[in-house]
C-alpha atoms as a PDB file:
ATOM      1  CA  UNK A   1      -1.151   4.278  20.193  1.00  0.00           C
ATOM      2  CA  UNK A   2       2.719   3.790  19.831  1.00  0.00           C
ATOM      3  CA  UNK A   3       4.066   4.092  16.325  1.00  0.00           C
ATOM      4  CA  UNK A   4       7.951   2.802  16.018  1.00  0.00           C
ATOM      5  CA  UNK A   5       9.619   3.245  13.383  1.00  0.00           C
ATOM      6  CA  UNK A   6      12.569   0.580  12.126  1.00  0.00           C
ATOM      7  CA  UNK A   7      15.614   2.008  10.498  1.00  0.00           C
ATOM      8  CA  UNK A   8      17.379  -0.826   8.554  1.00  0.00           C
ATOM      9  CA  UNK A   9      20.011  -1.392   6.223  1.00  0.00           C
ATOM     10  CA  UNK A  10      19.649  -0.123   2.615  1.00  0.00           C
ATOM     11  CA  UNK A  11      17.685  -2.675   0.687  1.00  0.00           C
ATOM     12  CA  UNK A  12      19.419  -2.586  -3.165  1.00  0.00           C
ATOM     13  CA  UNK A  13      17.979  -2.960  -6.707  1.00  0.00           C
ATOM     14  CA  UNK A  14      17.832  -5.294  -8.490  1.00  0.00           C
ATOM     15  CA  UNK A  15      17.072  -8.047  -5.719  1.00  0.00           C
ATOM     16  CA  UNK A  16      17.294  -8.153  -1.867  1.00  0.00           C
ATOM     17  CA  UNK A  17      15.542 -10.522   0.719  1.00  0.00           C
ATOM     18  CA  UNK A  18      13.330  -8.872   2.827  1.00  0.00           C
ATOM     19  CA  UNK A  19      13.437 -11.706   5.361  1.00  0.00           C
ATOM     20  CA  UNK A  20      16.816 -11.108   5.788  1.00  0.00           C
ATOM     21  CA  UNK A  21      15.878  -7.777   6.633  1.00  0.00           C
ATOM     22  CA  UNK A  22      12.987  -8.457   9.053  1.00  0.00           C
ATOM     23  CA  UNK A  23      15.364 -11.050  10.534  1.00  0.00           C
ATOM     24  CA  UNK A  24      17.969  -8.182  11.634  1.00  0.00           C
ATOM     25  CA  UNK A  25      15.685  -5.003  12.347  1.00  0.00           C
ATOM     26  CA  UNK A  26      11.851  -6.302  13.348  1.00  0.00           C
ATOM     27  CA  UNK A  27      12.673  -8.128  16.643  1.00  0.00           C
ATOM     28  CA  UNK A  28      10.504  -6.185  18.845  1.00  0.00           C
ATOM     29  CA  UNK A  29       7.047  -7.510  17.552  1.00  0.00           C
ATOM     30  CA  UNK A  30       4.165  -8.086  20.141  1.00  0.00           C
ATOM     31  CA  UNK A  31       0.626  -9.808  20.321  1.00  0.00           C
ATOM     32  CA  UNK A  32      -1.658  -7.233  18.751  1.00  0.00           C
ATOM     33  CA  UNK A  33       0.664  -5.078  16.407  1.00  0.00           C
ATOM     34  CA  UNK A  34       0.402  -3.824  13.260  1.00  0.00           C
ATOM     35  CA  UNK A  35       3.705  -3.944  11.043  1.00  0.00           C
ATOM     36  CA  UNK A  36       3.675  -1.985   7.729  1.00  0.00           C
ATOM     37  CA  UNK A  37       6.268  -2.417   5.247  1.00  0.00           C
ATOM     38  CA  UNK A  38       6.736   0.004   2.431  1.00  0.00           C
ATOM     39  CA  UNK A  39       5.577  -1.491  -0.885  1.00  0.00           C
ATOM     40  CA  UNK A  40       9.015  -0.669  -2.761  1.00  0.00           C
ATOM     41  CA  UNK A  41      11.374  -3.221  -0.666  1.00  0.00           C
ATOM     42  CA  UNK A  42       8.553  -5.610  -1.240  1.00  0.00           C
ATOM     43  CA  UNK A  43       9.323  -4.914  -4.663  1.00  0.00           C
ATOM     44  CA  UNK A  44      12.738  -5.247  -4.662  1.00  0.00           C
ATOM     45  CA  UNK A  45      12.601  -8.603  -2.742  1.00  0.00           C
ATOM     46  CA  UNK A  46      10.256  -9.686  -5.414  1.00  0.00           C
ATOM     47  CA  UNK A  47      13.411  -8.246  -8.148  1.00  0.00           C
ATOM     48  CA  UNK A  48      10.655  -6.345  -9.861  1.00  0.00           C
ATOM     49  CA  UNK A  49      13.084  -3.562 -10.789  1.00  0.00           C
ATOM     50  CA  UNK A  50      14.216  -2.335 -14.419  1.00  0.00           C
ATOM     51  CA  UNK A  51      17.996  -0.807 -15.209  1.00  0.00           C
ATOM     52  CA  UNK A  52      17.003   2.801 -15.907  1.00  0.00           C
ATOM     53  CA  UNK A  53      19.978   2.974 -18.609  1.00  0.00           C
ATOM     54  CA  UNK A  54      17.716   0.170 -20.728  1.00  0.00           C
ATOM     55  CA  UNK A  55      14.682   1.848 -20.864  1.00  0.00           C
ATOM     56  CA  UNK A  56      14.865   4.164 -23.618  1.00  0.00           C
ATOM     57  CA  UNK A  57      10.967   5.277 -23.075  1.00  0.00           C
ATOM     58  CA  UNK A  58       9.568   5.517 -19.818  1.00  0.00           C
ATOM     59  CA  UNK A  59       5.984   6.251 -20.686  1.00  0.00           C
ATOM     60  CA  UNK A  60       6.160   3.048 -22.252  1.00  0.00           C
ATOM     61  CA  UNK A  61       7.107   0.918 -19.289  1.00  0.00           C
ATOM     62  CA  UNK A  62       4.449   2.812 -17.565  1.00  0.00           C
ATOM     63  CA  UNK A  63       1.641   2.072 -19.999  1.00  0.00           C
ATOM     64  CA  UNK A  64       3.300  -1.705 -20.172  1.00  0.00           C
ATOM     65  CA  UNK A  65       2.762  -1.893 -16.203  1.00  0.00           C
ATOM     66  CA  UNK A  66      -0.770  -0.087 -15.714  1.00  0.00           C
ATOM     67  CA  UNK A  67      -4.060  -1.892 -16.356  1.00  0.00           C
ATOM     68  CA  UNK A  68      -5.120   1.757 -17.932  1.00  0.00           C
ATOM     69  CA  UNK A  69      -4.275   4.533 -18.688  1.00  0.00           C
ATOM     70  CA  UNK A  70      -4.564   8.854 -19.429  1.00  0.00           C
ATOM     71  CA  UNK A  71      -1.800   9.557 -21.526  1.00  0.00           C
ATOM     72  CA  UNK A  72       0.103  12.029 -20.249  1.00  0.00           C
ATOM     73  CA  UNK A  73      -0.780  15.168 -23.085  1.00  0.00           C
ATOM     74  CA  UNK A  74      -4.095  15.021 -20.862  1.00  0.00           C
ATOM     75  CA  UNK A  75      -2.613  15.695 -17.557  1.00  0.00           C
ATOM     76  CA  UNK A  76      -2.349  19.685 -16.748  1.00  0.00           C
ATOM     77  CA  UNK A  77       1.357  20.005 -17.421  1.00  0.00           C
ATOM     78  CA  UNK A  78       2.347  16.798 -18.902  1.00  0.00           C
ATOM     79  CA  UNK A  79       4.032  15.537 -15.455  1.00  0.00           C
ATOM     80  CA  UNK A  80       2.174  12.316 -15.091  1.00  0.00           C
ATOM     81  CA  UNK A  81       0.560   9.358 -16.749  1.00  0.00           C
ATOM     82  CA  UNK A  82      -2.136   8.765 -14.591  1.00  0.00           C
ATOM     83  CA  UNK A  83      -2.997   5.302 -14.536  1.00  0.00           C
ATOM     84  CA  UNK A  84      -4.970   2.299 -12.732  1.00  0.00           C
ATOM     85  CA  UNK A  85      -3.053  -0.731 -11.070  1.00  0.00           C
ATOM     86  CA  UNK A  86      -4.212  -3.217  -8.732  1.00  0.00           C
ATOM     87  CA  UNK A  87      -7.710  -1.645  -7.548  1.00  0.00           C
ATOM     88  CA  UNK A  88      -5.684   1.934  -7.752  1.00  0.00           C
ATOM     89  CA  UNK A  89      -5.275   5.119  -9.304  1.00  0.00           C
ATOM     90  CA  UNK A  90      -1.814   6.080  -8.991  1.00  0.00           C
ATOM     91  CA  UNK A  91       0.526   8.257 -10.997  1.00  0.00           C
ATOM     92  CA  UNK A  92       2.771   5.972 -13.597  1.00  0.00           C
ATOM     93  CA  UNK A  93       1.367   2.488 -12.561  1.00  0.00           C
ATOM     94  CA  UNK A  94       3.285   3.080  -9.303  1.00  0.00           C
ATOM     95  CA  UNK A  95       6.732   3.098 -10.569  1.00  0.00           C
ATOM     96  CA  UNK A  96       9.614   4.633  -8.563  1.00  0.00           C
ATOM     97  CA  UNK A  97      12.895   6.121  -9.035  1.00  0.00           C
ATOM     98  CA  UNK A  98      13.592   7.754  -5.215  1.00  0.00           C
ATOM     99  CA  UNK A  99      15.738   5.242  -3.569  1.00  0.00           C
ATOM    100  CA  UNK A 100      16.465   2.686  -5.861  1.00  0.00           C
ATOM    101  CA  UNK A 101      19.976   3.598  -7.009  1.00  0.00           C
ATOM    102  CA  UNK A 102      19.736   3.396 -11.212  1.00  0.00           C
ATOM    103  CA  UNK A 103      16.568   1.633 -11.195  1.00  0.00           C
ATOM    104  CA  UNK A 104      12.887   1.783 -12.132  1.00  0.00           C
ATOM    105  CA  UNK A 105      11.232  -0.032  -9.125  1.00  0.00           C
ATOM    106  CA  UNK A 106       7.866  -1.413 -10.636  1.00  0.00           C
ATOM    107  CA  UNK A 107       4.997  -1.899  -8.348  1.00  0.00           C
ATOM    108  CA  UNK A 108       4.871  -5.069  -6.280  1.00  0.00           C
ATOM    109  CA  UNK A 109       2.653  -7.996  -7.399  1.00  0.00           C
ATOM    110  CA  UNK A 110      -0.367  -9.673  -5.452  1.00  0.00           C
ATOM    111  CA  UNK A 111       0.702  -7.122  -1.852  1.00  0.00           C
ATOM    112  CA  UNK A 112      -1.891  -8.960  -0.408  1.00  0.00           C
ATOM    113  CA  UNK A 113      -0.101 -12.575  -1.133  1.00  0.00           C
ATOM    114  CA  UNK A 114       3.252 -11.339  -0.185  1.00  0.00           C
ATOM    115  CA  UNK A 115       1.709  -9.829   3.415  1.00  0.00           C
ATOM    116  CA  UNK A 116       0.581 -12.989   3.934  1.00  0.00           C
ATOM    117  CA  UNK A 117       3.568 -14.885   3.956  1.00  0.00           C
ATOM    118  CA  UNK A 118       5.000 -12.573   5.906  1.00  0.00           C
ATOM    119  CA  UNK A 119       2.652 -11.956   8.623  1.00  0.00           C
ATOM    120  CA  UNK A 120       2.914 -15.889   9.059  1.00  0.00           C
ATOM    121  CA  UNK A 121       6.535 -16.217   8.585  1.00  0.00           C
ATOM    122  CA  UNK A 122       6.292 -13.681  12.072  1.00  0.00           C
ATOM    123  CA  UNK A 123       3.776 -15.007  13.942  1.00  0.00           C
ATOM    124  CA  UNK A 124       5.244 -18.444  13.574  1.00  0.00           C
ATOM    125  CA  UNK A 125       8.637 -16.321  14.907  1.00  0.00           C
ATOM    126  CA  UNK A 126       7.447 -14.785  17.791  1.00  0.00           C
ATOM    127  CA  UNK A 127       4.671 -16.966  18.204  1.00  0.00           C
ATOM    128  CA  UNK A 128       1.833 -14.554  18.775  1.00  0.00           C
ATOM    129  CA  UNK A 129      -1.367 -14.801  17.896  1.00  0.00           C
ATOM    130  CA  UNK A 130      -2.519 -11.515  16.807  1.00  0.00           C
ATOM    131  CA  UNK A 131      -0.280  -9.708  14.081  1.00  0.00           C
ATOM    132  CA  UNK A 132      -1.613  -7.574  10.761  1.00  0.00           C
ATOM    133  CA  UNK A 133       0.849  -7.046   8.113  1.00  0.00           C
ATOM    134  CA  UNK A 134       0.132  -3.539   5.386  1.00  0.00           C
ATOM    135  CA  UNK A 135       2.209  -2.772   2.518  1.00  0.00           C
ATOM    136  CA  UNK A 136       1.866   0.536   2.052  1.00  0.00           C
ATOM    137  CA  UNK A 137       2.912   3.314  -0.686  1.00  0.00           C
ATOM    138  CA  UNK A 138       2.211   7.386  -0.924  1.00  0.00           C
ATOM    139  CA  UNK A 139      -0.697   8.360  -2.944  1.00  0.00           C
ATOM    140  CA  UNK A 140      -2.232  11.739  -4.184  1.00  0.00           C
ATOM    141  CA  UNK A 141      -5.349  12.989  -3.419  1.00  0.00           C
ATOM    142  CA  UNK A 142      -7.547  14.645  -6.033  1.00  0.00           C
ATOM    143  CA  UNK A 143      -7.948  18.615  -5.234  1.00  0.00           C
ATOM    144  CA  UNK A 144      -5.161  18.485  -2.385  1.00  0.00           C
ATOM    145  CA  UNK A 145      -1.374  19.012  -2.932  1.00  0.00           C
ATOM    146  CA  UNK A 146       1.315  16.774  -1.114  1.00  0.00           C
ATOM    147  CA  UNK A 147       1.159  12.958  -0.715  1.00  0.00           C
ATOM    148  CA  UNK A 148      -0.736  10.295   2.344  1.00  0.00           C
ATOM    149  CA  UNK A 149      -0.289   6.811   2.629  1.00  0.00           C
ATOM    150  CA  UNK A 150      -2.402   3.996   0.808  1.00  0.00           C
ATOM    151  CA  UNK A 151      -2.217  -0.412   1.419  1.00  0.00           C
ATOM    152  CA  UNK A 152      -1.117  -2.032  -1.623  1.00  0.00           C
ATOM    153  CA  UNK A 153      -1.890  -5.167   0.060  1.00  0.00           C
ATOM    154  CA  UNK A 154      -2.500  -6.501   3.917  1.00  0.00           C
ATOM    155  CA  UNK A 155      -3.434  -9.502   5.759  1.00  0.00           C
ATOM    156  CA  UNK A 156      -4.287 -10.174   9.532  1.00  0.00           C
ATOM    157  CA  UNK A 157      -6.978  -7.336   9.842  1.00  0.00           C
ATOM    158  CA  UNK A 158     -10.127  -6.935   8.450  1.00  0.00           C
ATOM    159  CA  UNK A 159     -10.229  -3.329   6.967  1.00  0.00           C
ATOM    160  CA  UNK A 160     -13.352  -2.045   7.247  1.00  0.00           C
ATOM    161  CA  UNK A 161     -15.633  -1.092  10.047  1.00  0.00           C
ATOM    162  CA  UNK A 162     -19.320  -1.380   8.815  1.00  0.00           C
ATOM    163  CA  UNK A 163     -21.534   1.041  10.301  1.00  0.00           C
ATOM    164  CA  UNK A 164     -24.889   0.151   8.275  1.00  0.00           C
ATOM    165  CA  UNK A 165     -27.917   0.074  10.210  1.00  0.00           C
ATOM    166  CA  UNK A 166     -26.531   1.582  13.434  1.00  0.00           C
ATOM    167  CA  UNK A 167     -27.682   5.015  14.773  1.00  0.00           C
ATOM    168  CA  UNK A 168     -25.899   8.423  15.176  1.00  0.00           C
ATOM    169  CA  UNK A 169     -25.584  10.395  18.276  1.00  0.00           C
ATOM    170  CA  UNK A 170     -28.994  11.509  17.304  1.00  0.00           C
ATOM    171  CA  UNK A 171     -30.860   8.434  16.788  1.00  0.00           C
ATOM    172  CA  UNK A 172     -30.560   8.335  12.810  1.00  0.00           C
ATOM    173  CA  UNK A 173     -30.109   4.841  10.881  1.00  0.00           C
ATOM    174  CA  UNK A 174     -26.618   5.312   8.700  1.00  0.00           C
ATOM    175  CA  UNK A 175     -27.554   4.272   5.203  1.00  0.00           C
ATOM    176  CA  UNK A 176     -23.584   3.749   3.712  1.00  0.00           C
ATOM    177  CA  UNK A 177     -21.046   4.668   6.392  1.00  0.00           C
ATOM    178  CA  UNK A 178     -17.839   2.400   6.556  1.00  0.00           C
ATOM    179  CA  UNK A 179     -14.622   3.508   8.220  1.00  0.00           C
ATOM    180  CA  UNK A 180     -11.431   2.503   5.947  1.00  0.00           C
ATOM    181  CA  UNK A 181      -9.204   1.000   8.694  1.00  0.00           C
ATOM    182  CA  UNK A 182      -6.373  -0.724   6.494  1.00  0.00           C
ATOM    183  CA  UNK A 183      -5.165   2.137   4.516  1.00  0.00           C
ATOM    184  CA  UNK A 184      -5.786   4.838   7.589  1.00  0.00           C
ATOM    185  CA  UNK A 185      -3.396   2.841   9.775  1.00  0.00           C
ATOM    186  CA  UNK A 186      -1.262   3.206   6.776  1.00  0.00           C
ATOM    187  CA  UNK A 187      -1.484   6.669   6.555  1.00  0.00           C
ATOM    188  CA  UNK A 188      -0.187   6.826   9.832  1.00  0.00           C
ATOM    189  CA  UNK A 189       2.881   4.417   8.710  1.00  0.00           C
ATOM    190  CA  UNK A 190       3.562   6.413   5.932  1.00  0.00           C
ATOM    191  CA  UNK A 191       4.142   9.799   7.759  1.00  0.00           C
ATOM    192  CA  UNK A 192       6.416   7.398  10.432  1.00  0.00           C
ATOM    193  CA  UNK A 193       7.953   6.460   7.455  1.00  0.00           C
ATOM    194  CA  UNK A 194       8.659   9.623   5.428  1.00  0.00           C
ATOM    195  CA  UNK A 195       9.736  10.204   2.059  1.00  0.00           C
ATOM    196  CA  UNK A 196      13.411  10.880   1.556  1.00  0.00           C
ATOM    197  CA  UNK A 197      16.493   9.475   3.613  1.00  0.00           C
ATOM    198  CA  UNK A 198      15.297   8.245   6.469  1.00  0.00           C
ATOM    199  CA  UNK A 199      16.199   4.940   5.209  1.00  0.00           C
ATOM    200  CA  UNK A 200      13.085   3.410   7.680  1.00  0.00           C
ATOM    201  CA  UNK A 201      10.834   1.139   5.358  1.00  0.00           C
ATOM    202  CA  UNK A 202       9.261  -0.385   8.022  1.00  0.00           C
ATOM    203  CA  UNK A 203       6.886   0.685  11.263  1.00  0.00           C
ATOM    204  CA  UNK A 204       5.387  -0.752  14.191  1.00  0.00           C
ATOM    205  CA  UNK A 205       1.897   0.575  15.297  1.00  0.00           C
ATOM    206  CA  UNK A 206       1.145  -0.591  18.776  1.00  0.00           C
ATOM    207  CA  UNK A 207      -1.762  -0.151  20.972  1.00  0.00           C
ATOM    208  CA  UNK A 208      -4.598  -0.383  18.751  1.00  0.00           C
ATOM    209  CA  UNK A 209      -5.300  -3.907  18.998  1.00  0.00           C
ATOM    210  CA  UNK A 210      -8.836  -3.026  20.659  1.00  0.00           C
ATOM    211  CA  UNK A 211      -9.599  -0.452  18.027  1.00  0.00           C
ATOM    212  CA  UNK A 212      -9.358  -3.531  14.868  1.00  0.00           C
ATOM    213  CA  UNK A 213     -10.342  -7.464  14.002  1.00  0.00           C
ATOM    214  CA  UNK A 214      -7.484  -9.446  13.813  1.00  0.00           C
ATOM    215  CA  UNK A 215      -8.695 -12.282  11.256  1.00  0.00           C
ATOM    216  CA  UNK A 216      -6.804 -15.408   9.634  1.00  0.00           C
ATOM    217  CA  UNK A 217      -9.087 -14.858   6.693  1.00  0.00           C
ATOM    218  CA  UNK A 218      -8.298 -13.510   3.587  1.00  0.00           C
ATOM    219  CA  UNK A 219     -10.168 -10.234   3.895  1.00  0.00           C
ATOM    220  CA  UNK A 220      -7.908  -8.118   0.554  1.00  0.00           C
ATOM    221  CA  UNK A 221     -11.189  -8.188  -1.477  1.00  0.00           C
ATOM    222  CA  UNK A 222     -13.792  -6.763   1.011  1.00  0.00           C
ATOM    223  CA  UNK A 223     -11.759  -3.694   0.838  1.00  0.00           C
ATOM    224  CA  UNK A 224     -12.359  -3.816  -3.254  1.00  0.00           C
ATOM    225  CA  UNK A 225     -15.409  -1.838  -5.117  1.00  0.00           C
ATOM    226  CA  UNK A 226     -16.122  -3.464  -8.479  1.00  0.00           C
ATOM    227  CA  UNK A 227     -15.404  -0.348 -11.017  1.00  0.00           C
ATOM    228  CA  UNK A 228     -19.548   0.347 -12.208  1.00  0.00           C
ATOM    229  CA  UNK A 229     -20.683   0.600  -8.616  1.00  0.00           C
ATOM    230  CA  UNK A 230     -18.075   2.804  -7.544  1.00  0.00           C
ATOM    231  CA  UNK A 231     -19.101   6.833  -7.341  1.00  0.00           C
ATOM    232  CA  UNK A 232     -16.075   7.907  -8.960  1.00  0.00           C
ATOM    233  CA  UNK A 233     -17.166   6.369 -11.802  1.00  0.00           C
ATOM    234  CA  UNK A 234     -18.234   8.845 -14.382  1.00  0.00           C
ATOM    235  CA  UNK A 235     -14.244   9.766 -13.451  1.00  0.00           C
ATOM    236  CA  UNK A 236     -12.662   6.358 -14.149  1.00  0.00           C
ATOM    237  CA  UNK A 237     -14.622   5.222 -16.837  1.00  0.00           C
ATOM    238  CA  UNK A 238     -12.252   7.688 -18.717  1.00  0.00           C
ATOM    239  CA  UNK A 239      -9.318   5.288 -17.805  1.00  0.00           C
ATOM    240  CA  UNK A 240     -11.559   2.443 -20.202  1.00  0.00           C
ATOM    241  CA  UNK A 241     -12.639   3.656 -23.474  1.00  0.00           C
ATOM    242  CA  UNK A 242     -14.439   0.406 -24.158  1.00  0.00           C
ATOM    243  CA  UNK A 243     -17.167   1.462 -21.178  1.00  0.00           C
END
């Protein structure tokens, strides 16, 4: 596995064009990469950012943008809102002030759509057959300090490896086993990454096109558990008072 990170330009709040950007920096792409792209410049191509001087109450942008909500008197300490958004739980619906000058940058919408287009727009550029695009973002784990990467959205890959019905090393039939292969490549993009000024939004990962099915389908919702069959649920069915 090769991971490459791409330094580019700054991309600034309110609005930039991320195909500008991909135009200048990602011109090294090959048959059977991966390309992640950090979900906040997706965000800012999409001009999903908010003037920080116009908000006069945060928490309520935050409650505005999530699809639920904790309020934040129930989170030890007060320093979050946890909330759900797009098929996540993520601290204040995802919104972001690192980065983005004297903006809020909101959460990117439909990941999946906008990876998509892209991954197209590239293959159709370097005309290669075999390209996943992620857009990834940092996410918490519960019970562990510091952050890991999570896809907001992908395309090109299908992001789960099923291993129902197959056997162990000692002959045992696996009952519920699937390997999540979207949003552990984008771990690994998000550590490339980093977190502060390394101004790098993008990364290739190379050498793993063996390891993953490339697919032209649109493959977002096999990665999706519907809420009532997930196991967390006696957790988030706190986010939904009406359950």
């Amino acid at each position: 596995m090769k991971i490459i990170p791409i330094k580019t330009r700054k991309v600034i709040p309110p609005k930039d064009d991320i195909y500008n950007v991909l135009d200048k920096y990602c011109n090294d792409l090959k048959d059977g990469d991966v390309l992640l792209i950090t979900s906040k410049i997706i965000a800012i191509h999409q001009g999903l950012c908010v003037a920080i001087a116009e908000i006069k109450n945060k928490d309520y942008l935050i409650k505005k943008e999530a699809e639920a909500f904790i309020p934040r008197e129930e989170s030890p300490g007060g320093y979050v809102i946890l909330t759900l958004k797009e098929n996540t739980m993520i601290a204040s619906a995802g919104i972001d002030e690192s980065n983005s000058k004297d903006y809020y940058v909101l959460w990117p919408k439909e990941s999946h759509k906008e990876a998509k287009k892209i991954c197209k727009y590239l293959k159709n550029k370097f005309n290669i057959e075999k390209l996943a695009v992620i857009i990834t973002d940092s996410h918490t784990v519960p019970l562990r300090y510091g952050t890991i990467g999570i896809s907001t959205g992908f395309y090109g890959l299908k992001p789960l490896k099923n291993y129902i019905g197959k056997s162990d090393i000692f002959g045992r039939k696996m009952k519920m086993s699937r390997s999540n292969i979207v949003d552990a490549i984008a771990t690994i993009g998000v550590f490339a990454m980093g977190e502060g000024d390394e101004q790098t939004p993008m990364c290739i990962i190379r050498g793993i096109k063996d390891s993953i099915e490339f697919t032209e389908k649109e493959t977002y919702n096999e990665l999706i558990i519907p809420i009532k069959k997930d196991i967390y649920f006696p957790l988030l069915k706190n986010f939904y008072k009406k359950y």
